[in-house]
N, C-alpha and C. Protein backbone atom coordinates (compact mmCIF):
# COMPACT_ATOMS: atom_id res chain seq x y z
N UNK A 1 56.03 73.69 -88.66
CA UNK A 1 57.26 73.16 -88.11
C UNK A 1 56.95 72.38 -86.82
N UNK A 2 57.64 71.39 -86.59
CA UNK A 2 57.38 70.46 -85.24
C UNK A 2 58.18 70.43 -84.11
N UNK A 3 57.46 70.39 -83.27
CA UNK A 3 58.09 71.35 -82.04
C UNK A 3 58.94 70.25 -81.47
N UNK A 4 60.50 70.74 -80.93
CA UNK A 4 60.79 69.39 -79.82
C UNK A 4 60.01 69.00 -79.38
N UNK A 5 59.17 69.46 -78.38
CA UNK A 5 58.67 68.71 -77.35
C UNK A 5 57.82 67.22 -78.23
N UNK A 6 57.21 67.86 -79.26
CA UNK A 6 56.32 67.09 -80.23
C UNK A 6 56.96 65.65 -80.64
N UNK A 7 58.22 66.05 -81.11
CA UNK A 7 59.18 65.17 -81.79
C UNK A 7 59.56 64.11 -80.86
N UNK A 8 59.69 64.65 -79.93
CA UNK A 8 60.76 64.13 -78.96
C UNK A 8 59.22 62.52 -78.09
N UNK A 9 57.94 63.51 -78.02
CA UNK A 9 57.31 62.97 -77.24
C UNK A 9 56.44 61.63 -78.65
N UNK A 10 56.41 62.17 -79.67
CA UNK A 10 56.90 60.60 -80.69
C UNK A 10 57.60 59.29 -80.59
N UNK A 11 58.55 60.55 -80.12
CA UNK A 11 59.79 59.54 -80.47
C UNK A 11 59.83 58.36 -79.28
N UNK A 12 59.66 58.59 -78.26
CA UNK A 12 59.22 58.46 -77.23
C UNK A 12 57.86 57.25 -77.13
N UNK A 13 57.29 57.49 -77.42
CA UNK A 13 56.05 56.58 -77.58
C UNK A 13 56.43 55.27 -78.91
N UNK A 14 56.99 56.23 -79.91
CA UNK A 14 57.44 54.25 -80.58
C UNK A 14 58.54 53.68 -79.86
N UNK A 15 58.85 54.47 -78.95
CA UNK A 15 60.30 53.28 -78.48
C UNK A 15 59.43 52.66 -77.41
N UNK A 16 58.48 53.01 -76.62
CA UNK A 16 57.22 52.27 -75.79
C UNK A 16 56.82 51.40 -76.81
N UNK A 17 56.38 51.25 -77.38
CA UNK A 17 55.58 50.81 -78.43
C UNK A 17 56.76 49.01 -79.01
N UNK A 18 57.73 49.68 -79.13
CA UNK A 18 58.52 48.60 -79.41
C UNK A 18 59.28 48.31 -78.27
N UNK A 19 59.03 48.58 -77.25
CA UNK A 19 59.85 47.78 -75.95
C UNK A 19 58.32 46.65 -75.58
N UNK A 20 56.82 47.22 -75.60
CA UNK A 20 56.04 46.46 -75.63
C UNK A 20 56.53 45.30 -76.28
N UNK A 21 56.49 45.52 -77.46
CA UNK A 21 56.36 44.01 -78.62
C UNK A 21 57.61 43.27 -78.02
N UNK A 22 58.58 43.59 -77.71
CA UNK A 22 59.44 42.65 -76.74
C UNK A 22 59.38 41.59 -75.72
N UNK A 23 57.94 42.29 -75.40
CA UNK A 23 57.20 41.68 -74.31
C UNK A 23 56.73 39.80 -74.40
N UNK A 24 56.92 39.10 -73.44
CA UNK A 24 56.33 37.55 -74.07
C UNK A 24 54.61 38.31 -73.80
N UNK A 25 53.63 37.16 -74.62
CA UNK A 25 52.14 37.94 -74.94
C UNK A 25 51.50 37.90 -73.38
N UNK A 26 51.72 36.73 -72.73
CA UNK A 26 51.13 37.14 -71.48
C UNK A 26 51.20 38.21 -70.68
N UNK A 27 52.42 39.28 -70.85
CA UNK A 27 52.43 40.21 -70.77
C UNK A 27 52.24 41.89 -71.17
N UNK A 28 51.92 41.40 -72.35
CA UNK A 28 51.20 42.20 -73.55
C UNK A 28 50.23 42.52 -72.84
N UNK A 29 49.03 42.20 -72.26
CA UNK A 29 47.90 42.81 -72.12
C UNK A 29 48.43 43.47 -70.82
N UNK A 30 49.11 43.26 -69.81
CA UNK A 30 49.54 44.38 -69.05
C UNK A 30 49.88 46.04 -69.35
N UNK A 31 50.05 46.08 -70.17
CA UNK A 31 50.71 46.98 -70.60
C UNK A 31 50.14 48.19 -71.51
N UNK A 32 49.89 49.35 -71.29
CA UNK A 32 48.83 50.20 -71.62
C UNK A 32 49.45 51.49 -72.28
N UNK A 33 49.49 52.00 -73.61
CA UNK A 33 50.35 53.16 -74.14
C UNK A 33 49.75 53.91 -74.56
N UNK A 34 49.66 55.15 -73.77
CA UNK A 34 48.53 56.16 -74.29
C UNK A 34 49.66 57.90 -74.61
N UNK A 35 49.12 58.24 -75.26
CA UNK A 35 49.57 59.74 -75.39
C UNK A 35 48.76 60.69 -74.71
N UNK A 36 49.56 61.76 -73.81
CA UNK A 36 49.21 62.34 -73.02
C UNK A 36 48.81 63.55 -73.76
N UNK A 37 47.94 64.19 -73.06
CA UNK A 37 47.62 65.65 -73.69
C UNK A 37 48.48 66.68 -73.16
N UNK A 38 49.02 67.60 -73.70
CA UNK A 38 49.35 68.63 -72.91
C UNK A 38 51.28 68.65 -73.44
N UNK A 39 51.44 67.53 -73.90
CA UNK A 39 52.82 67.12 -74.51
C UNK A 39 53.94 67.96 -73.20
N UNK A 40 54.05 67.35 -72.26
CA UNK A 40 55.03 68.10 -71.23
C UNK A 40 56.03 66.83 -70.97
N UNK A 41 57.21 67.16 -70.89
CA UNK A 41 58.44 66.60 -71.02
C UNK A 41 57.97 65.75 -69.49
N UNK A 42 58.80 64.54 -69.33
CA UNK A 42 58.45 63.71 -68.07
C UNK A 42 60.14 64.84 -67.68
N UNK A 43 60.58 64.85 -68.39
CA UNK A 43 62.28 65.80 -67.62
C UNK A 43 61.54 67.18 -66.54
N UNK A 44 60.95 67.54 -67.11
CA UNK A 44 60.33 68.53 -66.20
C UNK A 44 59.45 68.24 -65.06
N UNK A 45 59.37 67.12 -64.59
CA UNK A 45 58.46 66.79 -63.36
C UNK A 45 59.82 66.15 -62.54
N UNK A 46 60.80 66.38 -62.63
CA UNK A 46 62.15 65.63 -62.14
C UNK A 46 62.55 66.60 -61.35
């Protein structure tokens, strides 16, 4: 079974993922999307 945090931190990374491609390309290479280890909510560092 898949944990919120799991789901959520997916879900999360394709909407990065497609706010990138929005991007004009010169700004494409700015832009760096990595998955973190440890899967901890960014809500909890707030």
């Amino acid at each position: 079974m898949t944990s919120y945090a799991t789901s959520t931190a997916r879900s999360d990374l394709s909407e990065l993922r497609r706010l990138k491609s929005l991007l004009p390309p010169e700004l494409k290479s700015w832009v760096t999307i990595e998955a973190a280890t440890g899967c901890q909510s960014a809500a909890s560092h707030l």
